[in-house]
PDB file of N, CA and C in Angstrom:
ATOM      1  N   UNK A   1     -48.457  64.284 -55.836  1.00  0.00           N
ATOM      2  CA  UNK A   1     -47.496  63.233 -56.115  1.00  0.00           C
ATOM      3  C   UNK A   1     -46.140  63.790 -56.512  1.00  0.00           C
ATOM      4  N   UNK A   2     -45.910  64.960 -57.279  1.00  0.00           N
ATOM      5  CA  UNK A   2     -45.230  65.475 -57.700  1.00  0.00           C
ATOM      6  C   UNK A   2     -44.705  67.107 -57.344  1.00  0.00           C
ATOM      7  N   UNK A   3     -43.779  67.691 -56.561  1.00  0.00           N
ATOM      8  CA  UNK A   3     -43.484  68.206 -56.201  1.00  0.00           C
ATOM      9  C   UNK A   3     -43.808  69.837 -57.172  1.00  0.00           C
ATOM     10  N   UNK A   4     -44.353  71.244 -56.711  1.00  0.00           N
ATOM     11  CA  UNK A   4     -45.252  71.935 -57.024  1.00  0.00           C
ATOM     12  C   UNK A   4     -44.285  73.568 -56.593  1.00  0.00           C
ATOM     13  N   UNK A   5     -43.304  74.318 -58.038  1.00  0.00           N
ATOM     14  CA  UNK A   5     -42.221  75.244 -56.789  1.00  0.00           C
ATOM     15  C   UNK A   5     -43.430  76.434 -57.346  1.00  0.00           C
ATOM     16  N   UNK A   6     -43.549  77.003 -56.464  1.00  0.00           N
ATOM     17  CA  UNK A   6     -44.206  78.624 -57.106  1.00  0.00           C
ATOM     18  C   UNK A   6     -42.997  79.842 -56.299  1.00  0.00           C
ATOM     19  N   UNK A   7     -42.797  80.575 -57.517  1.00  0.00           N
ATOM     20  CA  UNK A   7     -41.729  81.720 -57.468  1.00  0.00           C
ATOM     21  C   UNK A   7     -42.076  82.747 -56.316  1.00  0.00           C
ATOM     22  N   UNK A   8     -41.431  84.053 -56.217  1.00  0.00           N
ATOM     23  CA  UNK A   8     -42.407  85.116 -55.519  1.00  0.00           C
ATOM     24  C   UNK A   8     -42.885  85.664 -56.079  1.00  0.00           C
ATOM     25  N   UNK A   9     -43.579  86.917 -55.347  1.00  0.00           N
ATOM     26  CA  UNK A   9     -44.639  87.960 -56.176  1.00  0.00           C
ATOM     27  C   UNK A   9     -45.495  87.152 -57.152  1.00  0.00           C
ATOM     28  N   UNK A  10     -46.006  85.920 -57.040  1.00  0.00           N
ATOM     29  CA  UNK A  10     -47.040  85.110 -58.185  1.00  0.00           C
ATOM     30  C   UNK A  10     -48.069  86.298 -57.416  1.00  0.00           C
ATOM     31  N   UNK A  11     -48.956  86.169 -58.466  1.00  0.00           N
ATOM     32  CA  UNK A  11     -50.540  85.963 -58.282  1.00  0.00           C
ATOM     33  C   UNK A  11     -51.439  84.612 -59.350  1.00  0.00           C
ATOM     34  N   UNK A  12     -52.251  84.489 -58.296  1.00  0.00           N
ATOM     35  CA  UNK A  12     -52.827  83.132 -58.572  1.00  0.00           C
ATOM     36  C   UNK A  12     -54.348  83.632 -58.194  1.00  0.00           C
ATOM     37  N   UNK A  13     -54.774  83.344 -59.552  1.00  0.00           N
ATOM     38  CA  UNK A  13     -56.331  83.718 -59.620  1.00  0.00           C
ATOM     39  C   UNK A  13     -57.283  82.448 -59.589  1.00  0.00           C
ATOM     40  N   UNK A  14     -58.027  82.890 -58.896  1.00  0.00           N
ATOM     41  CA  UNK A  14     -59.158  81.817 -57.948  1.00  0.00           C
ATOM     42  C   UNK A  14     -59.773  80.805 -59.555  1.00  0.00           C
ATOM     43  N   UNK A  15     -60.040  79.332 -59.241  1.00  0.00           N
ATOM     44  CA  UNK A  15     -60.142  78.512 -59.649  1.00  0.00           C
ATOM     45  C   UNK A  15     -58.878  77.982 -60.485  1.00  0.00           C
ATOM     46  N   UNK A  16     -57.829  78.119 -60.398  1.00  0.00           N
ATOM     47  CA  UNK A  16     -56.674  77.740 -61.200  1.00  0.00           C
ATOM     48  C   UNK A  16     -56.732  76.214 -60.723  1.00  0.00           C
ATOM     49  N   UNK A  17     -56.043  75.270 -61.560  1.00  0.00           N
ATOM     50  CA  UNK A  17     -55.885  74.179 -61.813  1.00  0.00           C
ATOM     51  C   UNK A  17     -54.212  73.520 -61.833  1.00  0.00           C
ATOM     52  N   UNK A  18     -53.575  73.422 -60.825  1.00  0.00           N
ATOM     53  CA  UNK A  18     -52.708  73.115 -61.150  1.00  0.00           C
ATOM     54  C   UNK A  18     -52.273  71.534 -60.693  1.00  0.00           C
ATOM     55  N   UNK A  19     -51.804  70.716 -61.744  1.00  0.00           N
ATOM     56  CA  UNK A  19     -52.114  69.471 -61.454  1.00  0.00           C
ATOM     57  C   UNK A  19     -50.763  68.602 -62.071  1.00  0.00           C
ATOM     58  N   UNK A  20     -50.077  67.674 -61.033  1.00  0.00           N
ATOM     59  CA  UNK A  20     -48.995  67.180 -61.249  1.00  0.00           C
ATOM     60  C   UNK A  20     -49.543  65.598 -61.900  1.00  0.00           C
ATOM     61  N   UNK A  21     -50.186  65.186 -61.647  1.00  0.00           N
ATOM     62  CA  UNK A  21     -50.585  63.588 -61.766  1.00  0.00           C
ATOM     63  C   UNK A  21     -50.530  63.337 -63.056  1.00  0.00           C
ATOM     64  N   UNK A  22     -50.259  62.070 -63.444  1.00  0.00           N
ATOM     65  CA  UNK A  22     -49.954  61.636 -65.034  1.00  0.00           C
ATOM     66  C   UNK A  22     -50.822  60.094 -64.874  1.00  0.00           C
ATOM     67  N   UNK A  23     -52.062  59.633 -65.838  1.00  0.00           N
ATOM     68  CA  UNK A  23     -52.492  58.532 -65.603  1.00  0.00           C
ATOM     69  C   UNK A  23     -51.921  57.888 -67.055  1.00  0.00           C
ATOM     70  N   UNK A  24     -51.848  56.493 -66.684  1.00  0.00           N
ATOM     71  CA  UNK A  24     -51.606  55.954 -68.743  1.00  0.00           C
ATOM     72  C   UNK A  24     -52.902  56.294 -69.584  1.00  0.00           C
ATOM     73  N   UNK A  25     -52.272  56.632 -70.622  1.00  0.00           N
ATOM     74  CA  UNK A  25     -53.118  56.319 -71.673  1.00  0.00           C
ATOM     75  C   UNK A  25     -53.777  54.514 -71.938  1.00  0.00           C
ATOM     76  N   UNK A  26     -52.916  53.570 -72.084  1.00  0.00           N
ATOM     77  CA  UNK A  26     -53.291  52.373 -72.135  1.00  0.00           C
ATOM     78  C   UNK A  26     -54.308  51.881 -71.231  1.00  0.00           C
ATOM     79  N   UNK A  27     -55.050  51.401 -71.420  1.00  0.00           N
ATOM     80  CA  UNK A  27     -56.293  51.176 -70.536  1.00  0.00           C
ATOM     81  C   UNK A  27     -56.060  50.018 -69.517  1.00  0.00           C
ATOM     82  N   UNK A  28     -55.144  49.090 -69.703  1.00  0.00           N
ATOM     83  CA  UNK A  28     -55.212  48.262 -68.687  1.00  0.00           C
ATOM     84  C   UNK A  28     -54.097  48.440 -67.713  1.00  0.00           C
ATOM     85  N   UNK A  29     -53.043  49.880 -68.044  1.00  0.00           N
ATOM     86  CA  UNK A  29     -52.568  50.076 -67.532  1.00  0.00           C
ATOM     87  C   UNK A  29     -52.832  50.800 -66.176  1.00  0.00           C
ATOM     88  N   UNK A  30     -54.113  51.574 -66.934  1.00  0.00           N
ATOM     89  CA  UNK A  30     -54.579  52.809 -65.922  1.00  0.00           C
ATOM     90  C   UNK A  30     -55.864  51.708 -64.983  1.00  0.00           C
ATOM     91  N   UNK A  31     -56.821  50.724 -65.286  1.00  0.00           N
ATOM     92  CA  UNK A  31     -57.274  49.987 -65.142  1.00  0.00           C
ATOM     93  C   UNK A  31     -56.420  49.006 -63.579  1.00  0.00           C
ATOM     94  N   UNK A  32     -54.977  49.248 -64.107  1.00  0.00           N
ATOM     95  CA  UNK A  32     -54.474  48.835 -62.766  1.00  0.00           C
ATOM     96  C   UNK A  32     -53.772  49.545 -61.594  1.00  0.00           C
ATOM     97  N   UNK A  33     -54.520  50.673 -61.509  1.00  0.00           N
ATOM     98  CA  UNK A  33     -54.207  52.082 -60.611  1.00  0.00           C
ATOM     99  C   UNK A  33     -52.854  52.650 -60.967  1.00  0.00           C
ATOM    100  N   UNK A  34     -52.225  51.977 -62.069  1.00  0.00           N
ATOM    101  CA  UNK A  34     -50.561  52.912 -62.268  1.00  0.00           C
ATOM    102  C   UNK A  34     -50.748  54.305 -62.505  1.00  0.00           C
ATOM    103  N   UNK A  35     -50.231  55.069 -62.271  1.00  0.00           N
ATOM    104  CA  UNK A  35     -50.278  56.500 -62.370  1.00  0.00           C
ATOM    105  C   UNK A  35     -48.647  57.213 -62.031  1.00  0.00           C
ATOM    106  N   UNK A  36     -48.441  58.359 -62.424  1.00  0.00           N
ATOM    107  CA  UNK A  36     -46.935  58.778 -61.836  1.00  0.00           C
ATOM    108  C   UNK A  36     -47.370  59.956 -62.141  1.00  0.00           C
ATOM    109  N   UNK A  37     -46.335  60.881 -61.755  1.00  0.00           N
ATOM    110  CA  UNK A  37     -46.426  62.596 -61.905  1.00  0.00           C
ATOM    111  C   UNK A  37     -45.091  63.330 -62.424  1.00  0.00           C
ATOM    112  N   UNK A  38     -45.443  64.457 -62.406  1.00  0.00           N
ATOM    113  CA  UNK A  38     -44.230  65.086 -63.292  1.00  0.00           C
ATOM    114  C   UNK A  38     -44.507  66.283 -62.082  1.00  0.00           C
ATOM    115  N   UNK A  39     -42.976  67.264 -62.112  1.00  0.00           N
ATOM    116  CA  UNK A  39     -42.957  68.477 -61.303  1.00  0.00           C
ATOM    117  C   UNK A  39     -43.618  69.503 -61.902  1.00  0.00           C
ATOM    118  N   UNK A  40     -43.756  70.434 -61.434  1.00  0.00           N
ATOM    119  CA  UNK A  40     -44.434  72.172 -61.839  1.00  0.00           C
ATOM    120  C   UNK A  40     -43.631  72.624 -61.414  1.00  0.00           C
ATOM    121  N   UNK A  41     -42.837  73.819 -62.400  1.00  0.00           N
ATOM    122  CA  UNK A  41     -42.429  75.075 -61.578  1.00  0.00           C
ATOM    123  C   UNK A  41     -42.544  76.083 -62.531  1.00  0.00           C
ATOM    124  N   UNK A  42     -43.269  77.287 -61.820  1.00  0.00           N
ATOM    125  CA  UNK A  42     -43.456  78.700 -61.786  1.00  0.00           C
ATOM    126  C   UNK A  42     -43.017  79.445 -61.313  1.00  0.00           C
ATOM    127  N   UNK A  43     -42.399  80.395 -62.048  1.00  0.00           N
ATOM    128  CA  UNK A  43     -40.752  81.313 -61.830  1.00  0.00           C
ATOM    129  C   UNK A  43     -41.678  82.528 -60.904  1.00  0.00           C
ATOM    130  N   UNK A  44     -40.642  83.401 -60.726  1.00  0.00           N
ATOM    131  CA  UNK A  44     -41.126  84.812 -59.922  1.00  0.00           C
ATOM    132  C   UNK A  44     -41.676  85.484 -60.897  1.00  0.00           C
ATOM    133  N   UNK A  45     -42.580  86.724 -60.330  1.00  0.00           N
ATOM    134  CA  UNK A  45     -43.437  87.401 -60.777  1.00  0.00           C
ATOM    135  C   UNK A  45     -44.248  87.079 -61.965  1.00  0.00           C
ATOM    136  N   UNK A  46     -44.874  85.720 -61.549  1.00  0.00           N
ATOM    137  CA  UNK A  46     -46.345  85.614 -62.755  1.00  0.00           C
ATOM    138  C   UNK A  46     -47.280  85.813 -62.140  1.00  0.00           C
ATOM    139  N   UNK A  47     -48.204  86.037 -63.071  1.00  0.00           N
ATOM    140  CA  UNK A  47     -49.633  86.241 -62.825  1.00  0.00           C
ATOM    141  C   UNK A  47     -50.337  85.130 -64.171  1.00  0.00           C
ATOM    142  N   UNK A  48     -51.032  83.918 -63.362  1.00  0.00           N
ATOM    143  CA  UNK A  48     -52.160  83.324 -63.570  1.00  0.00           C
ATOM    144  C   UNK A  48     -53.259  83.829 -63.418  1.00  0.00           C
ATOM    145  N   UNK A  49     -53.998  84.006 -64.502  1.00  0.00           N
ATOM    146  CA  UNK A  49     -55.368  84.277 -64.691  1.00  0.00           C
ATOM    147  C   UNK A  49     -56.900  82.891 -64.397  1.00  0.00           C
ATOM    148  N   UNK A  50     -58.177  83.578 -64.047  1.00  0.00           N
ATOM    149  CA  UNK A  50     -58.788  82.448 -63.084  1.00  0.00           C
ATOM    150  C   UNK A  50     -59.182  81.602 -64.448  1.00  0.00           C
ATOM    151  N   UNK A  51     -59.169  80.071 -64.209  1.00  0.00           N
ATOM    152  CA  UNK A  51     -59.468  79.071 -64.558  1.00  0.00           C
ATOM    153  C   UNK A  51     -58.732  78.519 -65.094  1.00  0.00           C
ATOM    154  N   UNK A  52     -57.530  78.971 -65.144  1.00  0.00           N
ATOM    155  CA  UNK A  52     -56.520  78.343 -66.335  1.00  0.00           C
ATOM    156  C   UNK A  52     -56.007  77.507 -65.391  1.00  0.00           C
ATOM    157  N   UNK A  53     -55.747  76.253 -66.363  1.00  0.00           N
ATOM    158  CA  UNK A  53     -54.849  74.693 -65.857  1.00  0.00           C
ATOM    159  C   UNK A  53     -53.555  74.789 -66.461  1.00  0.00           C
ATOM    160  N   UNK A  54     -52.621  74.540 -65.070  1.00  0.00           N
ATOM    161  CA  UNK A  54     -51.566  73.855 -65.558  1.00  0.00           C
ATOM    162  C   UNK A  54     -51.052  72.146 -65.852  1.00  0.00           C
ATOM    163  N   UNK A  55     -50.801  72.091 -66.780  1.00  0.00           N
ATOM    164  CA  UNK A  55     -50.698  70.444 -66.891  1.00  0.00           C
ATOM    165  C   UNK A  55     -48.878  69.888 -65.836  1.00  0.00           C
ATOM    166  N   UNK A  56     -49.456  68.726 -66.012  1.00  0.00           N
ATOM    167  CA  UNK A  56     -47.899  68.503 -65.501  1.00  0.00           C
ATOM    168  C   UNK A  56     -46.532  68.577 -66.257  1.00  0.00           C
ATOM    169  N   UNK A  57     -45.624  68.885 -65.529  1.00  0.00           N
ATOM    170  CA  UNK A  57     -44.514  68.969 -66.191  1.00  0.00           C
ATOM    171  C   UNK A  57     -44.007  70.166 -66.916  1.00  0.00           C
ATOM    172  N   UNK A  58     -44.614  71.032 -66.526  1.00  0.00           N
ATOM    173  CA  UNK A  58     -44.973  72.739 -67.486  1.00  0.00           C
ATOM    174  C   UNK A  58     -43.551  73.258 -66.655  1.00  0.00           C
ATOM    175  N   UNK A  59     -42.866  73.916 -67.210  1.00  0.00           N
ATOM    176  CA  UNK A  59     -42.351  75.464 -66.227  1.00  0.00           C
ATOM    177  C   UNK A  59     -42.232  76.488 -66.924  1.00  0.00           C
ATOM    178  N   UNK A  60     -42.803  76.910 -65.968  1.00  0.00           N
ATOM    179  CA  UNK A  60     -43.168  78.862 -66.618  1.00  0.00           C
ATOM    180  C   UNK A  60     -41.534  79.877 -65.794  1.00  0.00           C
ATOM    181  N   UNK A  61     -41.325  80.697 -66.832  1.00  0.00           N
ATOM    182  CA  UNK A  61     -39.935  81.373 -66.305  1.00  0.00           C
ATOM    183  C   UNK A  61     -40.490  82.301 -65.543  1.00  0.00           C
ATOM    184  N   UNK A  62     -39.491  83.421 -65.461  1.00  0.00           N
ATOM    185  CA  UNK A  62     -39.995  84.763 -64.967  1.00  0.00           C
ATOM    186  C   UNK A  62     -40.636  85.465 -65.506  1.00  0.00           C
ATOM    187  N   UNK A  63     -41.496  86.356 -65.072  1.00  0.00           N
ATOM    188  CA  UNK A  63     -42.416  87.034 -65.616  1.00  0.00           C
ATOM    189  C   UNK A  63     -43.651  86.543 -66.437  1.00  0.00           C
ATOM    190  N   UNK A  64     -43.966  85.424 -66.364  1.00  0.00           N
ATOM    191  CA  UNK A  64     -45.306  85.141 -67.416  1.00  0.00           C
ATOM    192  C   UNK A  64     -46.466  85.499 -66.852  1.00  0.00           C
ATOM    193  N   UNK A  65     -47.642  85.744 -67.929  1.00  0.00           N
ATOM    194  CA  UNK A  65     -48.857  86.574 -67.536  1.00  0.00           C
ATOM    195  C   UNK A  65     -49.674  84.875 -68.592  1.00  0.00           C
ATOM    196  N   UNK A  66     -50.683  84.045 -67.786  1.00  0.00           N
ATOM    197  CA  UNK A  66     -50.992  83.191 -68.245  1.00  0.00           C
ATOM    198  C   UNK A  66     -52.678  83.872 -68.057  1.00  0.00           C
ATOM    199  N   UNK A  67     -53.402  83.839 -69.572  1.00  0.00           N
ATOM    200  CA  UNK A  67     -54.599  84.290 -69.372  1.00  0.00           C
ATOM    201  C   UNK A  67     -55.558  83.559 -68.740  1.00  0.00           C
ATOM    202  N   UNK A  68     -56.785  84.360 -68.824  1.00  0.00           N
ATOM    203  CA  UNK A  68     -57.796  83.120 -68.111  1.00  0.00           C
ATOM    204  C   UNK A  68     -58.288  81.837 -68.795  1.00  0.00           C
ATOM    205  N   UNK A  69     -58.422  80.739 -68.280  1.00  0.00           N
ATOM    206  CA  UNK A  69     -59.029  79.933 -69.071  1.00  0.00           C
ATOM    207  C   UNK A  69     -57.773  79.174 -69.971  1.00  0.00           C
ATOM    208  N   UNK A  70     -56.462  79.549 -70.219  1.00  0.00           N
ATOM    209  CA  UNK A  70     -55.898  78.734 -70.485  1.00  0.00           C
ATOM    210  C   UNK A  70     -55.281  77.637 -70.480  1.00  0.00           C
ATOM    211  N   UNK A  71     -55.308  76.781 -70.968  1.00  0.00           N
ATOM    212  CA  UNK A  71     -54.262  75.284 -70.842  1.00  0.00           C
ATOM    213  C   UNK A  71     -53.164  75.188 -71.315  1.00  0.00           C
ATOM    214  N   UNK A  72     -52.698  75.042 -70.108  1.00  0.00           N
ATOM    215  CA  UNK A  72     -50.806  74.957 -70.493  1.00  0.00           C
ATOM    216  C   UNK A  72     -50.288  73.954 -70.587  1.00  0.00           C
ATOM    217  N   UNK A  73     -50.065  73.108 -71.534  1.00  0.00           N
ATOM    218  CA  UNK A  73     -49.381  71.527 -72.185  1.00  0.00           C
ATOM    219  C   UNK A  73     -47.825  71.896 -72.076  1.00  0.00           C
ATOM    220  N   UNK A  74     -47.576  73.017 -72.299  1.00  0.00           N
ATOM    221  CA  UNK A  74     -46.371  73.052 -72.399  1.00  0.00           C
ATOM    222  C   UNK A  74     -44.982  74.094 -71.695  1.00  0.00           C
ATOM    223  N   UNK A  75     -43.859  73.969 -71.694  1.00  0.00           N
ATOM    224  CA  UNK A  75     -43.014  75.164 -70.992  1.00  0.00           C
ATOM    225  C   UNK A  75     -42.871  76.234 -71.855  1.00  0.00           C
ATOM    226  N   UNK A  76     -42.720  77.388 -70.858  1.00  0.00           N
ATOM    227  CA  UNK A  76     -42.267  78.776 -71.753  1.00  0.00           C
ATOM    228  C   UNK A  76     -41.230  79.409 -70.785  1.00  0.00           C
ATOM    229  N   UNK A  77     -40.706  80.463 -71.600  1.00  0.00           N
ATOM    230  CA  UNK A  77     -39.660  80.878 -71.240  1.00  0.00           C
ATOM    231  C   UNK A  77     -40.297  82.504 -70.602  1.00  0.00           C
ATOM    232  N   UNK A  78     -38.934  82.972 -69.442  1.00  0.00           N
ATOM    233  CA  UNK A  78     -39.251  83.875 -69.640  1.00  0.00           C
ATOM    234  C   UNK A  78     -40.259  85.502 -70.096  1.00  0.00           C
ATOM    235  N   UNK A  79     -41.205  86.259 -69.734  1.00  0.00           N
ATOM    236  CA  UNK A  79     -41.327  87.638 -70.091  1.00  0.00           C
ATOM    237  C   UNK A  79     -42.518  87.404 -71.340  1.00  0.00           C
ATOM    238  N   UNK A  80     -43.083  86.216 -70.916  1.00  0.00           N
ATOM    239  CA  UNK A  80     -44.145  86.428 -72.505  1.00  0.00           C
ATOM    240  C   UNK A  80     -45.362  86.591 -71.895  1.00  0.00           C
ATOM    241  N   UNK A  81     -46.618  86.619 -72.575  1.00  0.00           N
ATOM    242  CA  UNK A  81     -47.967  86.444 -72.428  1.00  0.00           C
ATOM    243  C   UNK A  81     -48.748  85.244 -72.766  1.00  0.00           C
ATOM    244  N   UNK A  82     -49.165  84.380 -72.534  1.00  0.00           N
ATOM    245  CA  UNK A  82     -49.577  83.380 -73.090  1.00  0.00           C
ATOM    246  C   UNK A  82     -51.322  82.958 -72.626  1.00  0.00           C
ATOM    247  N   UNK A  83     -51.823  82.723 -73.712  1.00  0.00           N
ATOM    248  CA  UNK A  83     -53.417  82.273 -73.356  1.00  0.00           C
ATOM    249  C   UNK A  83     -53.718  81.578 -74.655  1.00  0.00           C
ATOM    250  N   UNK A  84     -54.979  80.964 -74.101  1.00  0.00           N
ATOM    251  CA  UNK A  84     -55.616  79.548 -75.696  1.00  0.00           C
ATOM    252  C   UNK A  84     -55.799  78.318 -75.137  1.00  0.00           C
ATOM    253  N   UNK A  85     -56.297  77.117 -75.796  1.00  0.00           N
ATOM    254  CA  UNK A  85     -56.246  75.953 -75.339  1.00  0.00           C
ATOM    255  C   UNK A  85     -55.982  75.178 -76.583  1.00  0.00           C
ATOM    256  N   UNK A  86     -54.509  74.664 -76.831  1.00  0.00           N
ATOM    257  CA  UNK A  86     -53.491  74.915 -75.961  1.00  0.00           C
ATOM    258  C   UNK A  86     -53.085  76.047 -76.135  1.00  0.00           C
ATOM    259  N   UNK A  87     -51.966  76.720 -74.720  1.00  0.00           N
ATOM    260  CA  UNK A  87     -52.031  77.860 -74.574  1.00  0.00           C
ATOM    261  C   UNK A  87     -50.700  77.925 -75.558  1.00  0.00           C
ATOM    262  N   UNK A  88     -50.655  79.317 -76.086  1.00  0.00           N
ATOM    263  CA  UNK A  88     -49.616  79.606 -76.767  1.00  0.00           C
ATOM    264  C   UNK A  88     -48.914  80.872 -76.577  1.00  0.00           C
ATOM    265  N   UNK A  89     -47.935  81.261 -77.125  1.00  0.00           N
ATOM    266  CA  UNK A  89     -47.666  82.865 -76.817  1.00  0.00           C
ATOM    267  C   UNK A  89     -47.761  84.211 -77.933  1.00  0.00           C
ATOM    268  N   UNK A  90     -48.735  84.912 -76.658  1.00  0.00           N
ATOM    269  CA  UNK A  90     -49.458  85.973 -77.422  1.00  0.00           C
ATOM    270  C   UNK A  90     -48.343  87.052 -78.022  1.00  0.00           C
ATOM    271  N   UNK A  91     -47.400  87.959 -76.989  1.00  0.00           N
ATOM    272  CA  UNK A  91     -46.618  88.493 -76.613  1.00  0.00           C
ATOM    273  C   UNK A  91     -45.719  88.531 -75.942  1.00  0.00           C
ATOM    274  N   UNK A  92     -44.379  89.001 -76.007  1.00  0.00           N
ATOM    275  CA  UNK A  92     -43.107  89.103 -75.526  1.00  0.00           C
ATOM    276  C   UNK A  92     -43.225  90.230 -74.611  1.00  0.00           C
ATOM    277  N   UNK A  93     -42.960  90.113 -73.426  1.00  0.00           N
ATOM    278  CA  UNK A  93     -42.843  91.415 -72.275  1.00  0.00           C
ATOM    279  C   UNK A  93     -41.813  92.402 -72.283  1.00  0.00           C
TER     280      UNK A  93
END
């Protein structure tokens, strides 16, 4: 629904999750198929680790190393390390 940029040099490790769709929280909202999406973008040279989800609306800068298994709720900048659920940052590159 929502448009998806991936940088160069990514690597993208098998089972990743990356997902633009936004449903309501309110129940009779979602009850009446409303739904909308938010963009993704992932800068040059990251590396996603396998199983980790991106949520919608995330952008990752250059250089991020996203561990396995993490959930990303949120944007980061630039050259860090980040893993957890939610994911946070481990280290600065």
């Amino acid at each position: 629904m929502a448009e998806v940029r991936i940088g160069k040099n990514c690597f993208i490790a098998p089972q990743v999750g990356i997902y633009t769709a936004i449903h309501p929280i309110n129940r009779a909202e979602r009850a009446s198929g409303q739904q909308y999406a938010k963009a993704i973008k992932i800068g040059d040279d990251c590396w996603i680790g396998g199983n980790a989800t991106i949520n919608p609306g995330v952008t990752l800068g250059n250089n991020v190393v996203v561990g396995s298994g993490a959930v990303v709720t949120k944007s980061f900048a630039n050259n860090v390390v980040i893993a957890g659920n939610p994911a946070k940052i481990l280290k600065e590159i």
